[in-house]
PDB file of N, CA and C in Angstrom:
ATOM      1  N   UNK A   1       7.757   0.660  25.835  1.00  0.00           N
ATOM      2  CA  UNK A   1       6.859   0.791  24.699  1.00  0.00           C
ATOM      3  C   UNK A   1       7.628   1.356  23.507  1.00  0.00           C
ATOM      4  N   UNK A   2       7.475   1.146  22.500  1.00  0.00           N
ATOM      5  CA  UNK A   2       7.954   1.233  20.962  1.00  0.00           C
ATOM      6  C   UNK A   2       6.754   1.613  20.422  1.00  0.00           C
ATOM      7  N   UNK A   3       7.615   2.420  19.058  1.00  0.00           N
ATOM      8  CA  UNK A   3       6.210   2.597  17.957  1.00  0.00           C
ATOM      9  C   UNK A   3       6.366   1.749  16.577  1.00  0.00           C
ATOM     10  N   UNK A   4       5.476   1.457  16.008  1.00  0.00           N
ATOM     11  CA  UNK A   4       5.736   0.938  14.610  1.00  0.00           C
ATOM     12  C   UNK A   4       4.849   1.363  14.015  1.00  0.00           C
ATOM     13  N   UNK A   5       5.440   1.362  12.661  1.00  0.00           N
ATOM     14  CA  UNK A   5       4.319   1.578  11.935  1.00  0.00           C
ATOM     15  C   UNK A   5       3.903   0.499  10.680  1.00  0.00           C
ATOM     16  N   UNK A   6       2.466   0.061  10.739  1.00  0.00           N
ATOM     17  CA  UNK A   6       2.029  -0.857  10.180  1.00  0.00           C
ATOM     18  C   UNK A   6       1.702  -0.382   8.857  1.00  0.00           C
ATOM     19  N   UNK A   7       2.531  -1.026   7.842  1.00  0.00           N
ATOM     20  CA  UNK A   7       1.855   0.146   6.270  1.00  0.00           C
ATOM     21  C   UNK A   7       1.039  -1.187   5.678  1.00  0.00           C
ATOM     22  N   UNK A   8      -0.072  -0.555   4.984  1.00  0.00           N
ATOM     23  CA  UNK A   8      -1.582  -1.207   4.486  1.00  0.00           C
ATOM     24  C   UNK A   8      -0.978  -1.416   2.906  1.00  0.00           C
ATOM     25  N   UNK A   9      -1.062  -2.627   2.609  1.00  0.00           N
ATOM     26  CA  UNK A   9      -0.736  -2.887   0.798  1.00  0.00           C
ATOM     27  C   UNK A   9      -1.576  -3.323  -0.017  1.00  0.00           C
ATOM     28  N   UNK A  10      -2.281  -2.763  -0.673  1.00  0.00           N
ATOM     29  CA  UNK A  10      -3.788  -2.841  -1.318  1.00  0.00           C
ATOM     30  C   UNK A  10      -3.081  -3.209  -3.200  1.00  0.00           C
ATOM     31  N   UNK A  11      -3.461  -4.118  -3.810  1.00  0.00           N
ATOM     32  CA  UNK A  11      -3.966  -4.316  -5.388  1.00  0.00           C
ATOM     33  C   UNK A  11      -4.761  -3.262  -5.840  1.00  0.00           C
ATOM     34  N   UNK A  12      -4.574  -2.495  -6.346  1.00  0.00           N
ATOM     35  CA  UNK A  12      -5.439  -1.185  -6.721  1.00  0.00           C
ATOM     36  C   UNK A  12      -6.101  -1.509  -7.780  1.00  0.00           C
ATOM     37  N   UNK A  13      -5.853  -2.901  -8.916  1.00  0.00           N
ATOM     38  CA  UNK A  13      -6.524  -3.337  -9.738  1.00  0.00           C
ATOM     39  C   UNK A  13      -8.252  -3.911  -9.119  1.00  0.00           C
ATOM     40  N   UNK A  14      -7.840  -4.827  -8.098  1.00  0.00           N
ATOM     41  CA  UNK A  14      -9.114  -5.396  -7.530  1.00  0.00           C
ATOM     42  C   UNK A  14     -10.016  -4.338  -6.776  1.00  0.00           C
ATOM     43  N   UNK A  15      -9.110  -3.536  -6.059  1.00  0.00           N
ATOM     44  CA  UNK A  15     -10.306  -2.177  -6.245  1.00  0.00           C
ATOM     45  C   UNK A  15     -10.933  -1.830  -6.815  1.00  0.00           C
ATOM     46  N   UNK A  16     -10.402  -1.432  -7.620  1.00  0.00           N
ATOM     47  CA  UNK A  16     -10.878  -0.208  -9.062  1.00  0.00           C
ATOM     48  C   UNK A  16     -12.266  -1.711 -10.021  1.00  0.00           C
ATOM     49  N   UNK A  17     -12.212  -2.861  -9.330  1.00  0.00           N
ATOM     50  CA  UNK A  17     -12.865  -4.079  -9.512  1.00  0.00           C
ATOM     51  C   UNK A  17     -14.310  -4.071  -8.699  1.00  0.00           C
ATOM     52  N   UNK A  18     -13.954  -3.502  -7.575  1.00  0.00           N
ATOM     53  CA  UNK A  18     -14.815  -3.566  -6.488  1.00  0.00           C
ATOM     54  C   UNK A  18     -16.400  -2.705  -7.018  1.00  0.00           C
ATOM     55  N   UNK A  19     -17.279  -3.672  -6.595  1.00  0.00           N
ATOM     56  CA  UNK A  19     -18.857  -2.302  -7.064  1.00  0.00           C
ATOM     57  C   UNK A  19     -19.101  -1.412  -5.803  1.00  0.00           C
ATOM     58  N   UNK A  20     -18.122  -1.668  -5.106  1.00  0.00           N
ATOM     59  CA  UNK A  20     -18.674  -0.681  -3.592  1.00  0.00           C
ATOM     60  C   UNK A  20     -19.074  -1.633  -2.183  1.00  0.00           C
ATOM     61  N   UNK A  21     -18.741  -3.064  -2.575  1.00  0.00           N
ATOM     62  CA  UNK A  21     -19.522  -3.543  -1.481  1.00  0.00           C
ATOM     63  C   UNK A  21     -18.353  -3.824  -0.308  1.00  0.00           C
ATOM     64  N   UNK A  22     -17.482  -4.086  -0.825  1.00  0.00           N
ATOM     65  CA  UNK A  22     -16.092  -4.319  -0.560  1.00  0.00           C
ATOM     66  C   UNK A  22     -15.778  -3.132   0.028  1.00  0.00           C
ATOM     67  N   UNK A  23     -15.969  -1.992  -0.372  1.00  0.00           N
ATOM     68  CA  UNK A  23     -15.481  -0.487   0.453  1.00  0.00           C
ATOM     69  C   UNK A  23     -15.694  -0.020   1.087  1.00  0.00           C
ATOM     70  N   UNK A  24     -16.938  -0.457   1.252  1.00  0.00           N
ATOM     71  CA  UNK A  24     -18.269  -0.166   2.553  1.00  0.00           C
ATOM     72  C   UNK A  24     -18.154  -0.965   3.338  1.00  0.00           C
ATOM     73  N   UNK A  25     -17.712  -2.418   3.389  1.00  0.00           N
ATOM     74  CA  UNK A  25     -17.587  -3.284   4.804  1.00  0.00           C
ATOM     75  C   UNK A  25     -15.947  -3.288   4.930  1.00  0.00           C
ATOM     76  N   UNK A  26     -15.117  -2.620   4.206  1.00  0.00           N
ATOM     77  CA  UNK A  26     -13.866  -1.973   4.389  1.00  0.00           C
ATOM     78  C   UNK A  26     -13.838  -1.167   5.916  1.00  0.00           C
ATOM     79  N   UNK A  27     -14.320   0.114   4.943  1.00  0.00           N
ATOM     80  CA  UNK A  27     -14.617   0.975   5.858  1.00  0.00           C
ATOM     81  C   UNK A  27     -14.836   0.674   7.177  1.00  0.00           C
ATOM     82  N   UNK A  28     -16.434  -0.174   7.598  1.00  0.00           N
ATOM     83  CA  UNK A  28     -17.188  -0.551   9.065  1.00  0.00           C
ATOM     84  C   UNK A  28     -15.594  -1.095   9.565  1.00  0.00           C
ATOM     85  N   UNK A  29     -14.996  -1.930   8.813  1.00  0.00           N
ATOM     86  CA  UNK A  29     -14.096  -2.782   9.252  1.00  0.00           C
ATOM     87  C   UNK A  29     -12.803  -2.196  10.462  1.00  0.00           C
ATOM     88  N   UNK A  30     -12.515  -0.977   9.550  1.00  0.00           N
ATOM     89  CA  UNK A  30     -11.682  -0.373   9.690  1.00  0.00           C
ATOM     90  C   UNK A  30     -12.094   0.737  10.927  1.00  0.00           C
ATOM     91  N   UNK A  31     -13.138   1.080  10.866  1.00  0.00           N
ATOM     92  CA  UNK A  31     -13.915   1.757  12.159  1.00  0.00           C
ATOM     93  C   UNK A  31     -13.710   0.942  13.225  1.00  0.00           C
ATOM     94  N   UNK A  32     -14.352  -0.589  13.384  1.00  0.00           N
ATOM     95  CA  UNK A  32     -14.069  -1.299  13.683  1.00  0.00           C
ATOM     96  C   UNK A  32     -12.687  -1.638  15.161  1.00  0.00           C
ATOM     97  N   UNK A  33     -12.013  -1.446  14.116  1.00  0.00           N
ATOM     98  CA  UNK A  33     -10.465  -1.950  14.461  1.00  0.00           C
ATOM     99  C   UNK A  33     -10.082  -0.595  15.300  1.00  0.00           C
ATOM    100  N   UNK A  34     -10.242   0.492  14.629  1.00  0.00           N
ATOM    101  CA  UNK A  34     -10.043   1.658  15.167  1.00  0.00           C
ATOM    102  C   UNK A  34     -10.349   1.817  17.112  1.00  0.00           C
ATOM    103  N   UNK A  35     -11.883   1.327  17.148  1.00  0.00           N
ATOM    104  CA  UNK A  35     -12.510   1.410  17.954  1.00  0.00           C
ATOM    105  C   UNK A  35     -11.910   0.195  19.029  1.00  0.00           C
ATOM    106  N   UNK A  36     -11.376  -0.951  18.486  1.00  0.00           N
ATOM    107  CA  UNK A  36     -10.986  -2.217  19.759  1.00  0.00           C
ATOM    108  C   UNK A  36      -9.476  -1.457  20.047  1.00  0.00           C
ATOM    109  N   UNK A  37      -8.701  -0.865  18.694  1.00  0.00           N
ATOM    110  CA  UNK A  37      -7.190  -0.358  19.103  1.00  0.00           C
ATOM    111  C   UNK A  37      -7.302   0.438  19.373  1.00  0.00           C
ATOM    112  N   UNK A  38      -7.618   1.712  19.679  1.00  0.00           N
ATOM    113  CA  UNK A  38      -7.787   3.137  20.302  1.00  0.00           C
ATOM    114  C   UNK A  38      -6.527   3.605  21.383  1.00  0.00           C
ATOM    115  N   UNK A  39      -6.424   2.835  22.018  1.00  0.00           N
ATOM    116  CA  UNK A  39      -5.551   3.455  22.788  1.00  0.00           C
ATOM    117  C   UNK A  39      -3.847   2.635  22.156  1.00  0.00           C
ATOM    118  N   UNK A  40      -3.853   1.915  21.376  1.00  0.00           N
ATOM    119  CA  UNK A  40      -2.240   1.563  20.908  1.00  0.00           C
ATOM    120  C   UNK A  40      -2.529   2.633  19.429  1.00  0.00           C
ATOM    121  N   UNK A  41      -3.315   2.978  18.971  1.00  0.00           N
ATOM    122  CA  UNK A  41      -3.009   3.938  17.595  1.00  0.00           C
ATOM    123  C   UNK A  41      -2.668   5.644  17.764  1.00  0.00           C
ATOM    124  N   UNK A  42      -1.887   5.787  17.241  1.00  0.00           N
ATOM    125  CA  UNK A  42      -0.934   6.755  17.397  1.00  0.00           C
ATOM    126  C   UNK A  42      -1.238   7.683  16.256  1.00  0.00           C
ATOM    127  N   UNK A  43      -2.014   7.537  15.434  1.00  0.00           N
ATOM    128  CA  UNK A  43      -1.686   7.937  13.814  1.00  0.00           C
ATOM    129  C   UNK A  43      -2.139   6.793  13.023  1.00  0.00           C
ATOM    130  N   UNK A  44      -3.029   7.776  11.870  1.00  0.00           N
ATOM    131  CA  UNK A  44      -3.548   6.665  10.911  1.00  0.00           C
ATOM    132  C   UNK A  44      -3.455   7.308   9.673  1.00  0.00           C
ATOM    133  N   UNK A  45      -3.873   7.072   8.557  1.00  0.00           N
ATOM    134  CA  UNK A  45      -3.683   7.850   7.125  1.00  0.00           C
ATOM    135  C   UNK A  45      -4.136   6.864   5.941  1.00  0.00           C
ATOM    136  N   UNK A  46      -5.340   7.181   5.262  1.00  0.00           N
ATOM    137  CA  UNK A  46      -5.507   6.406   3.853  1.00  0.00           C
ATOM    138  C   UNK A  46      -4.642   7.386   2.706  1.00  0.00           C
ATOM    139  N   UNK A  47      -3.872   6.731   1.721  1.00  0.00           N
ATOM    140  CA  UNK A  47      -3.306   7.354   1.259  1.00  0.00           C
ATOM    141  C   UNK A  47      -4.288   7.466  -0.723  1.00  0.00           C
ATOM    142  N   UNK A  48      -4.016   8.358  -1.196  1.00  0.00           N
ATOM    143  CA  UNK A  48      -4.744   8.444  -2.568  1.00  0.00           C
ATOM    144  C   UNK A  48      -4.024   7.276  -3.770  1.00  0.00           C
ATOM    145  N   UNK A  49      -4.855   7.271  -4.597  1.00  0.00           N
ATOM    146  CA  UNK A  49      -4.309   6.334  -5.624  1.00  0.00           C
ATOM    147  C   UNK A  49      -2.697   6.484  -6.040  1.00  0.00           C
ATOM    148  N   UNK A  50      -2.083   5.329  -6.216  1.00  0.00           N
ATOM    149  CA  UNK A  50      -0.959   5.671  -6.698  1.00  0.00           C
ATOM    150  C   UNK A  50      -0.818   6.059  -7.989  1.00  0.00           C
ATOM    151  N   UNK A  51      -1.416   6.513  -8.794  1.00  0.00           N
ATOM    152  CA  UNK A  51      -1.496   7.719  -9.642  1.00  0.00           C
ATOM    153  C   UNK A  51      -1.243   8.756  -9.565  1.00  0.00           C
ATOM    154  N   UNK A  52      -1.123   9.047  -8.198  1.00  0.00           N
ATOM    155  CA  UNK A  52      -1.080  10.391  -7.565  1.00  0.00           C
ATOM    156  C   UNK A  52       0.208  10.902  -6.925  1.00  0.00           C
ATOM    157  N   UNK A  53       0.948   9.621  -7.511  1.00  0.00           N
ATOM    158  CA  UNK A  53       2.193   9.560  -6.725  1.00  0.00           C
ATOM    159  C   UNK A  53       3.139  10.552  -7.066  1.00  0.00           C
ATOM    160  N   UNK A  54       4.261  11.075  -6.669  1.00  0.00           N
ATOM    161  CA  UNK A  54       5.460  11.490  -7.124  1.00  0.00           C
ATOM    162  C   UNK A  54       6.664  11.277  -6.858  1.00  0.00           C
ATOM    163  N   UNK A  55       7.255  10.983  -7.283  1.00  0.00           N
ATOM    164  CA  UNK A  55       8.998  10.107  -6.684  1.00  0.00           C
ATOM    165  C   UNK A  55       9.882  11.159  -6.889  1.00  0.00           C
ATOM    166  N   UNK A  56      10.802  11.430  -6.038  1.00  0.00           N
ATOM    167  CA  UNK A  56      12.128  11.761  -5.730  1.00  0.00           C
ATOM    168  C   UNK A  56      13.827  11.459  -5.838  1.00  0.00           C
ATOM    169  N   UNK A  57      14.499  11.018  -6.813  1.00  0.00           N
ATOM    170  CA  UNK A  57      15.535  10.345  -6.825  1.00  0.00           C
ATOM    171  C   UNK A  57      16.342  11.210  -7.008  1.00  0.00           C
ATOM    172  N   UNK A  58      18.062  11.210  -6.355  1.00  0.00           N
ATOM    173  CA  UNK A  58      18.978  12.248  -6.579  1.00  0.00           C
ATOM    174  C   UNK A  58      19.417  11.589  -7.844  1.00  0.00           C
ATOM    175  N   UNK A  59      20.161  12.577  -8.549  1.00  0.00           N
ATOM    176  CA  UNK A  59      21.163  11.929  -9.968  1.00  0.00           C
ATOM    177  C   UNK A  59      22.072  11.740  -9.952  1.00  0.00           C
ATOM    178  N   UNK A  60      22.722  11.839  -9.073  1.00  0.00           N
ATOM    179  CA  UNK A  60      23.942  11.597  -8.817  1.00  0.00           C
ATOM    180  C   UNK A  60      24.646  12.453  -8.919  1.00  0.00           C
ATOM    181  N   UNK A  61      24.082  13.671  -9.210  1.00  0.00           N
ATOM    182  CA  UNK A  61      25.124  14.875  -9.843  1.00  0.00           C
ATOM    183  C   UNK A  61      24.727  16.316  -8.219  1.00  0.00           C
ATOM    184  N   UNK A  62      24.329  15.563  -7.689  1.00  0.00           N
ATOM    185  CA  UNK A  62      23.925  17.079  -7.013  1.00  0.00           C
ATOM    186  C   UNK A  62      22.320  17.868  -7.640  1.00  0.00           C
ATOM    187  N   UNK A  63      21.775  16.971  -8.031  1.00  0.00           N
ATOM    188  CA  UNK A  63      20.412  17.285  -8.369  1.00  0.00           C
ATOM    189  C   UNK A  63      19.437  15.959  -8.215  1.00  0.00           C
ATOM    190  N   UNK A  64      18.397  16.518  -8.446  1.00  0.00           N
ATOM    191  CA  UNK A  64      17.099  15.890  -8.272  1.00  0.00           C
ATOM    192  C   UNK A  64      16.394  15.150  -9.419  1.00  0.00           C
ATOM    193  N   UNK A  65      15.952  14.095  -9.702  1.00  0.00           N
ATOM    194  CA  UNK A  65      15.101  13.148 -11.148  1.00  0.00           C
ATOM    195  C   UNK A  65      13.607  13.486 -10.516  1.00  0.00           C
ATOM    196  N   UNK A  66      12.722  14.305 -10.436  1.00  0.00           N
ATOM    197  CA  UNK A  66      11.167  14.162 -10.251  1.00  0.00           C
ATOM    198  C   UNK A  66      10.289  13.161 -11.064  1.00  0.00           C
ATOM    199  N   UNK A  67       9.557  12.471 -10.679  1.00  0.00           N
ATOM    200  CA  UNK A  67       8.504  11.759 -12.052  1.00  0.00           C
ATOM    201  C   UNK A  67       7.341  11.165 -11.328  1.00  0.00           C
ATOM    202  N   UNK A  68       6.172  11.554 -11.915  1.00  0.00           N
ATOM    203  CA  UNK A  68       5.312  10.989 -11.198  1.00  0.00           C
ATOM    204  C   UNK A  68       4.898   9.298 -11.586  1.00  0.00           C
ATOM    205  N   UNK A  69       4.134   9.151 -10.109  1.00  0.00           N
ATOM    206  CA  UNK A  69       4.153   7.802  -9.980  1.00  0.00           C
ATOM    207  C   UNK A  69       5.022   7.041  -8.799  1.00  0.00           C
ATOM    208  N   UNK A  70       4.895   6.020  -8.926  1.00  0.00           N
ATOM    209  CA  UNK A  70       5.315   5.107  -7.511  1.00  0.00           C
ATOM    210  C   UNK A  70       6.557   4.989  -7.494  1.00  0.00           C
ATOM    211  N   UNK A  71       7.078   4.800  -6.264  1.00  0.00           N
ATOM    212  CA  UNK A  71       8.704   4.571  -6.749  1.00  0.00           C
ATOM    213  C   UNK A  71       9.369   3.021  -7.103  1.00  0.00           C
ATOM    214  N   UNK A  72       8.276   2.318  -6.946  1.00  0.00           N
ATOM    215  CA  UNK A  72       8.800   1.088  -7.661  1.00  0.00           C
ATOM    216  C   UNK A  72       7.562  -0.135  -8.540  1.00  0.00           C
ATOM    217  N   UNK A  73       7.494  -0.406  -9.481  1.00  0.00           N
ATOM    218  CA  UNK A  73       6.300  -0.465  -9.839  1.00  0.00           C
ATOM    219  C   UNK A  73       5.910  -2.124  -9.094  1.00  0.00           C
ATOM    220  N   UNK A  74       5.619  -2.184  -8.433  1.00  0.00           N
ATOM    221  CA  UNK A  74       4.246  -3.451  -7.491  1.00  0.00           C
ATOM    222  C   UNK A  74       3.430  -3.530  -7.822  1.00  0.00           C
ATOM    223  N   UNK A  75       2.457  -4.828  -8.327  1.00  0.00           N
ATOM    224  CA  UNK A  75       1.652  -5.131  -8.005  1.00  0.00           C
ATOM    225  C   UNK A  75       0.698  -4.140  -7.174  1.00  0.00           C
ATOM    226  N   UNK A  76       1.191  -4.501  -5.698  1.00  0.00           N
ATOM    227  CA  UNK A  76       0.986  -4.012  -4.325  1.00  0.00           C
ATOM    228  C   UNK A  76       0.955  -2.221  -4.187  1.00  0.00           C
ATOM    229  N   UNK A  77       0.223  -1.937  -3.442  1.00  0.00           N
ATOM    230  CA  UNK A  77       0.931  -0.535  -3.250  1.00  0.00           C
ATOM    231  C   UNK A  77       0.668  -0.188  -2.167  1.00  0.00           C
ATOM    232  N   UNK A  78       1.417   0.967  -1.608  1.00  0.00           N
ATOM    233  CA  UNK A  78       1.065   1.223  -0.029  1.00  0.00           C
ATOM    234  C   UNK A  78      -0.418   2.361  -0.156  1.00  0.00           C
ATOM    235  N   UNK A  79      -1.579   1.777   0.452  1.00  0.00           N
ATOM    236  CA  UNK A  79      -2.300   2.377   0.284  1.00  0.00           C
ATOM    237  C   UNK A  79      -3.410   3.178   1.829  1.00  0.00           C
ATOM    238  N   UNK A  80      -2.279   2.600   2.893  1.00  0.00           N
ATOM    239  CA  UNK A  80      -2.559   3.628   4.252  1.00  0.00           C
ATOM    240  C   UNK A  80      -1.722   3.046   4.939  1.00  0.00           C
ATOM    241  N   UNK A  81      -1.703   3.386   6.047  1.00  0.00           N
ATOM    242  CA  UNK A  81      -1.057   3.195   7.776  1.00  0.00           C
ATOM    243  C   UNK A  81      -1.706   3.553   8.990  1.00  0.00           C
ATOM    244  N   UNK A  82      -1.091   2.758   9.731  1.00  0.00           N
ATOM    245  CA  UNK A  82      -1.256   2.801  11.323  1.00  0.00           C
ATOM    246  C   UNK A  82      -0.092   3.293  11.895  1.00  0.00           C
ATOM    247  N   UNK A  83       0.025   4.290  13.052  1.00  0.00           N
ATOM    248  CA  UNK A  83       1.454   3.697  13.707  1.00  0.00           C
ATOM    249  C   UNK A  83       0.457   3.980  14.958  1.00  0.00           C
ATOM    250  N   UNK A  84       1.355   2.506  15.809  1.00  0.00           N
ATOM    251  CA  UNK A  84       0.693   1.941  16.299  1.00  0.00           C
ATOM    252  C   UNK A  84       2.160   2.464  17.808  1.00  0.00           C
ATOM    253  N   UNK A  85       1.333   2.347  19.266  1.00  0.00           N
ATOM    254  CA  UNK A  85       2.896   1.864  20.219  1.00  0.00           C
ATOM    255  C   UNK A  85       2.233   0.531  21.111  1.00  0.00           C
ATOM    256  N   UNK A  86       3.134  -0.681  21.187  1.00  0.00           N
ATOM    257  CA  UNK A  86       2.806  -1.369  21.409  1.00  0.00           C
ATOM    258  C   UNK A  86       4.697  -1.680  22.855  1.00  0.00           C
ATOM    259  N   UNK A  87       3.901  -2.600  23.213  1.00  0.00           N
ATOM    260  CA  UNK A  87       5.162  -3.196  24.083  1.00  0.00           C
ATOM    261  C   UNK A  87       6.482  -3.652  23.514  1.00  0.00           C
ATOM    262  N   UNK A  88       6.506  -4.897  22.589  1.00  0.00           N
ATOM    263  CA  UNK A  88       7.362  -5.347  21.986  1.00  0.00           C
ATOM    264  C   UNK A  88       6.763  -5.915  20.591  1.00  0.00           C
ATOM    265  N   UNK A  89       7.404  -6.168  19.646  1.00  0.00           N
ATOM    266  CA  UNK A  89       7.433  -6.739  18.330  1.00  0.00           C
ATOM    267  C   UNK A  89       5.916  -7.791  18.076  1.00  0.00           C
ATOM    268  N   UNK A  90       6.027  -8.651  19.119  1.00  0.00           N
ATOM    269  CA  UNK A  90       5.235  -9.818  19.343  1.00  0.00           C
ATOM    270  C   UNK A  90       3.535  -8.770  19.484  1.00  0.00           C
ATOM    271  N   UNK A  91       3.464  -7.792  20.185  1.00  0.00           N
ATOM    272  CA  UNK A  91       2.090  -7.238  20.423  1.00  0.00           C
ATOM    273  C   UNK A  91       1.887  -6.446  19.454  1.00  0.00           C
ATOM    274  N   UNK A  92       2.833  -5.500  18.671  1.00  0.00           N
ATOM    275  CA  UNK A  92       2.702  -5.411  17.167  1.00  0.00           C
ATOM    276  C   UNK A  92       1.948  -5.933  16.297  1.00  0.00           C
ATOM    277  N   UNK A  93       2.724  -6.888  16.332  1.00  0.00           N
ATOM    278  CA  UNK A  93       2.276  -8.231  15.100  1.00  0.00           C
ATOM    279  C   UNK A  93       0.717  -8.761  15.648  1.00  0.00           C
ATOM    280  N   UNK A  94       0.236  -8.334  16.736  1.00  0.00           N
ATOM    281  CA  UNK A  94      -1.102  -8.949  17.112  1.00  0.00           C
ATOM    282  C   UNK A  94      -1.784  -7.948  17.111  1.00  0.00           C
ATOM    283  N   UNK A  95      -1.973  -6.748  16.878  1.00  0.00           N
ATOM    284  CA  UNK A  95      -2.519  -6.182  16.719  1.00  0.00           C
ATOM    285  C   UNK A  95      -2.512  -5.764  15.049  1.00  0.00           C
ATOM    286  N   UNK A  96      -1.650  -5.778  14.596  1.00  0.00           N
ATOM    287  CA  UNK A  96      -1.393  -5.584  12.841  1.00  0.00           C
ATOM    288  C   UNK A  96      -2.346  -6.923  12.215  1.00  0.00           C
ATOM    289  N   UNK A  97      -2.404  -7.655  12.860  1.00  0.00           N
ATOM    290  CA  UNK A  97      -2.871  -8.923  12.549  1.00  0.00           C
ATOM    291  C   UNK A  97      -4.711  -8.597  12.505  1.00  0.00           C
ATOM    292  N   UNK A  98      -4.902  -7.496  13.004  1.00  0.00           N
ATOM    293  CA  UNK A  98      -6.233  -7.611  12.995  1.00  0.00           C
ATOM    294  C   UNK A  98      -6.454  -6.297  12.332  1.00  0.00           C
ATOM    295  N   UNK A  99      -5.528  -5.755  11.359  1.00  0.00           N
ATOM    296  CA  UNK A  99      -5.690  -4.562  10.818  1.00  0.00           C
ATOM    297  C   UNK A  99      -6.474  -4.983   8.885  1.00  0.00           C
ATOM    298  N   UNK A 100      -8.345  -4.521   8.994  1.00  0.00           N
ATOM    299  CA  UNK A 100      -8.448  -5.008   7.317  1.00  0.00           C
ATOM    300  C   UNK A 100      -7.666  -4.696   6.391  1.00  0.00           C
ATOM    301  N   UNK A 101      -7.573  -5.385   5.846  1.00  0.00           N
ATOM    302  CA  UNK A 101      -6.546  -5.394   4.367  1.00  0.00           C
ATOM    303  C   UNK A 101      -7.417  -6.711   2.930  1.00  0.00           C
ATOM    304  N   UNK A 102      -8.448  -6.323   2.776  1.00  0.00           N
ATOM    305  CA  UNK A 102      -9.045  -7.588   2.191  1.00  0.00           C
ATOM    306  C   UNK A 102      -8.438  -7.540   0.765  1.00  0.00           C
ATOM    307  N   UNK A 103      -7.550  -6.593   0.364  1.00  0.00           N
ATOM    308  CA  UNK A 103      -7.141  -6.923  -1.041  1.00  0.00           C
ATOM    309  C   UNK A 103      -6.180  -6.251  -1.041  1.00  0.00           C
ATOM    310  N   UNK A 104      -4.655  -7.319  -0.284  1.00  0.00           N
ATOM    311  CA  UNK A 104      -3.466  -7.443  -0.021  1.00  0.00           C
ATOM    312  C   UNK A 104      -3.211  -8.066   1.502  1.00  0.00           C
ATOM    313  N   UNK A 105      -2.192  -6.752   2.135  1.00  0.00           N
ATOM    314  CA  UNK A 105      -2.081  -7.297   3.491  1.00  0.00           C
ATOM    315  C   UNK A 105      -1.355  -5.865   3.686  1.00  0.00           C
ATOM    316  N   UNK A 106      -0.560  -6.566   4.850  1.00  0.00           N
ATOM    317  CA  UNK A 106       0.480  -5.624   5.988  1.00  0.00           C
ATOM    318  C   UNK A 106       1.107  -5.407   6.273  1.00  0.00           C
ATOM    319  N   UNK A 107       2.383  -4.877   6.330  1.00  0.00           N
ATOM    320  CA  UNK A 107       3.788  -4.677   6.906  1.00  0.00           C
ATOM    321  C   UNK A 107       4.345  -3.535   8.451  1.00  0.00           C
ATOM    322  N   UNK A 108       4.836  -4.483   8.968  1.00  0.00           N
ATOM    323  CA  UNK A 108       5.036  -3.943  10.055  1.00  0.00           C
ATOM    324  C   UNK A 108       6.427  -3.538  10.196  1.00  0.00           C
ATOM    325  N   UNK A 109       6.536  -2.479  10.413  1.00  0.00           N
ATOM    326  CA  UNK A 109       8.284  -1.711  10.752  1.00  0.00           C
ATOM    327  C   UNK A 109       8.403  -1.348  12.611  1.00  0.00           C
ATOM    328  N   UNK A 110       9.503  -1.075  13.157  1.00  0.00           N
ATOM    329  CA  UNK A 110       9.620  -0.453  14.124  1.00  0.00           C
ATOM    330  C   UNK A 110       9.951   0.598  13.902  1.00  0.00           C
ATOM    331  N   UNK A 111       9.833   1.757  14.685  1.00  0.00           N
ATOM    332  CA  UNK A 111      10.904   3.086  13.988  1.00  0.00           C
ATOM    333  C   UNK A 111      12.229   2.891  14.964  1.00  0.00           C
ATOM    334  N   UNK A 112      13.114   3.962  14.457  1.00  0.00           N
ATOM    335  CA  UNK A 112      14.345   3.750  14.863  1.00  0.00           C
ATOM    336  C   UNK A 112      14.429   4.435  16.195  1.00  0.00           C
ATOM    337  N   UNK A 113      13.876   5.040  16.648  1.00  0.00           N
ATOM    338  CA  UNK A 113      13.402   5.936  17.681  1.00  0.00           C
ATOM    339  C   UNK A 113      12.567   6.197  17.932  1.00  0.00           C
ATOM    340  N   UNK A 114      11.346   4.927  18.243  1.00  0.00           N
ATOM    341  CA  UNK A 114      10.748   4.977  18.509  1.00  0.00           C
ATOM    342  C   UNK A 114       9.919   4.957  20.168  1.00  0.00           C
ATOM    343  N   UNK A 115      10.856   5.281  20.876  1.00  0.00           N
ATOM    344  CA  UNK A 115      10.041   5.274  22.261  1.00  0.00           C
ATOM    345  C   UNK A 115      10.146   6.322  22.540  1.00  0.00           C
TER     346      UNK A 115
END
């Protein structure tokens, strides 16, 4: 068994679009999923607007660049996760596959040490 972690990539425009109906069968959705994966979820996390962000870059000098905001500007943004432990890559991807994402999608990583 391996872990991965599945990161959630949401349009924060079509959100911020949404009247609520979309967030509410989000949500069930996501309960949902919670409830059929239960025993492969390891860890979950909605993350706050990327407004809220703050980035980290060294300067090259032996110091730090702070600035808020995302660290790369997308469209897309990472806007939660799963980590999930699954068998191999293939049961990953089938279970990520059924993770809501109605405005974007999903990315699946392994960790490097993950068993």
């Amino acid at each position: 068994m391996g872990k991965y972690l599945v990161m959630i990539y949401d349009d924060e425009a079509k959100w911020a679009a949404d009247d609520g109906s979309v967030m509410a069968q989000n949500d069930k959705n996501h309960r949902a999923f919670v409830e059929a994966n239960g025993a492969a979820i390891r860890d979950a996390g909605q993350l706050d607007e990327s407004t809220t962000a703050t980035s980290i870059r060294t300067d090259g000098n032996g110091g730090y660049v702070v600035t808020d905001g995302v660290f790369a500007e997308t469209r897309e943004v990472m806007g939660g996760y799963y980590l999930i432990e699954a068998a191999d890559l293939d049961e990953a991807l089938a279970i990520a596959k059924q993770v809501p994402s109605p405005m974007g999608g999903v990315e699946v990583r392994p960790l490097v040490n993950g068993d």
